[in-house]
Protein backbone atom coordinates (compact mmCIF):
# COMPACT_ATOMS: atom_id res chain seq x y z
CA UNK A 1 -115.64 -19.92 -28.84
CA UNK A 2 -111.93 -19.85 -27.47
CA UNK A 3 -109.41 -18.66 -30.26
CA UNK A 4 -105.96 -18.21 -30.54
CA UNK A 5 -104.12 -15.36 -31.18
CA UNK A 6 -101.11 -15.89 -34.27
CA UNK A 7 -98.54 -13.29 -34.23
CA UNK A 8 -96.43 -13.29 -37.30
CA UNK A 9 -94.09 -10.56 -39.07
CA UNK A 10 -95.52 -8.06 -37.32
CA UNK A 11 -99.61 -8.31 -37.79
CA UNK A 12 -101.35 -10.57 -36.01
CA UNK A 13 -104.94 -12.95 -36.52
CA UNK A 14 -107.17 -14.95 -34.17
CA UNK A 15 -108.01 -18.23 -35.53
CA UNK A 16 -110.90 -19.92 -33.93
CA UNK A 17 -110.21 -23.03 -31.98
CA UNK A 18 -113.58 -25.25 -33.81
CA UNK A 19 -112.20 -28.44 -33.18
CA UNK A 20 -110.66 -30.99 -30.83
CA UNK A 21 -107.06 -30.50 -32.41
CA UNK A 22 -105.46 -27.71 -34.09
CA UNK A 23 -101.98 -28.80 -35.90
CA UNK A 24 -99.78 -26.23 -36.36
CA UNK A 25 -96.69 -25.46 -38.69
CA UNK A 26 -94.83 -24.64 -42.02
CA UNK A 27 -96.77 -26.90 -44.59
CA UNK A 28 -100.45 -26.68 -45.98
CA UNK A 29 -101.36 -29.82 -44.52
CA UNK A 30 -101.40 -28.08 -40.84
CA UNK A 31 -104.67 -26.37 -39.63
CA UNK A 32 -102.38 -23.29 -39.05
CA UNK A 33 -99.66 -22.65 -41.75
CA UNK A 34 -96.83 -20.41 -40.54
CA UNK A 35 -93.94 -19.81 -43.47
CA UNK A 36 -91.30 -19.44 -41.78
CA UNK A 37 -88.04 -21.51 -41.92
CA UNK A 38 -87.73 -21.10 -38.12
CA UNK A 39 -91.13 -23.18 -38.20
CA UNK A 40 -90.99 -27.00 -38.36
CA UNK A 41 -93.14 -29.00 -40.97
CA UNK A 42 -94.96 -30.45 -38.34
CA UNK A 43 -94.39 -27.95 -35.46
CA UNK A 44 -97.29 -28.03 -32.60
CA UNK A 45 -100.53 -29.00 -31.45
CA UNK A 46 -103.40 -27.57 -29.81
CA UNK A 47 -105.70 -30.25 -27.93
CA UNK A 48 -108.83 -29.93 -25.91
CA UNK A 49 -108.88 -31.86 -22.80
CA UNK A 50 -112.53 -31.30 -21.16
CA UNK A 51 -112.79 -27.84 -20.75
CA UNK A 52 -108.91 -26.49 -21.21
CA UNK A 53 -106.37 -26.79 -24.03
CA UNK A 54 -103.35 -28.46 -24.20
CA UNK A 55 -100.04 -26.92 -26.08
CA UNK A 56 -97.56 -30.02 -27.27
CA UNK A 57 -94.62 -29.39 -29.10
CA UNK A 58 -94.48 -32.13 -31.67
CA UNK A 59 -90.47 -32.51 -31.55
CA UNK A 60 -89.89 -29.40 -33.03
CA UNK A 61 -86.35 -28.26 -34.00
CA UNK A 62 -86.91 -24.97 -32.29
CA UNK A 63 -88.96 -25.53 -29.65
CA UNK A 64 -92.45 -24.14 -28.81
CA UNK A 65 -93.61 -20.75 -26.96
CA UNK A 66 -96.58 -19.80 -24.91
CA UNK A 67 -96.94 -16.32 -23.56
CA UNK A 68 -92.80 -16.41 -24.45
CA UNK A 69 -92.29 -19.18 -21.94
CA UNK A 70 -91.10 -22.66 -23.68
CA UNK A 71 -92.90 -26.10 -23.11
């Protein structure tokens, strides 16, 4: 099962990517809840498309980063 790897304050988890779309950011409503004030409420979104994932930033106030490159 793909997974993706969260790096935050200096530790780091792998959260399993079980279904079609992973939200991601600072409140408990998100699939992935990062505190941090640098995070937006709603910040991302990880989306299957066939085989492959999709990153989308959701309007973000500080953008979003994959493999330190912004989309």
């Amino acid at each position: 099962m793909p997974k993706l790897i969260v790096k935050q304050g200096g530790q780091s988890r792998d959260v399993l990517l079980n279904k079609d779309t992973i939200s991601i950011g600072r409140t408990p409503e998100n699939d992935i809840e990062l505190k941090d004030s640098l995070i937006s409420r709603k910040h991302t979104s990880v989306v299957r498309k066939g085989d492959r994932w999709v990153v989308y930033d959701l309007g973000s106030s500080n953008g979003t980063f994959v493999n330190k490159e912004r989309i």
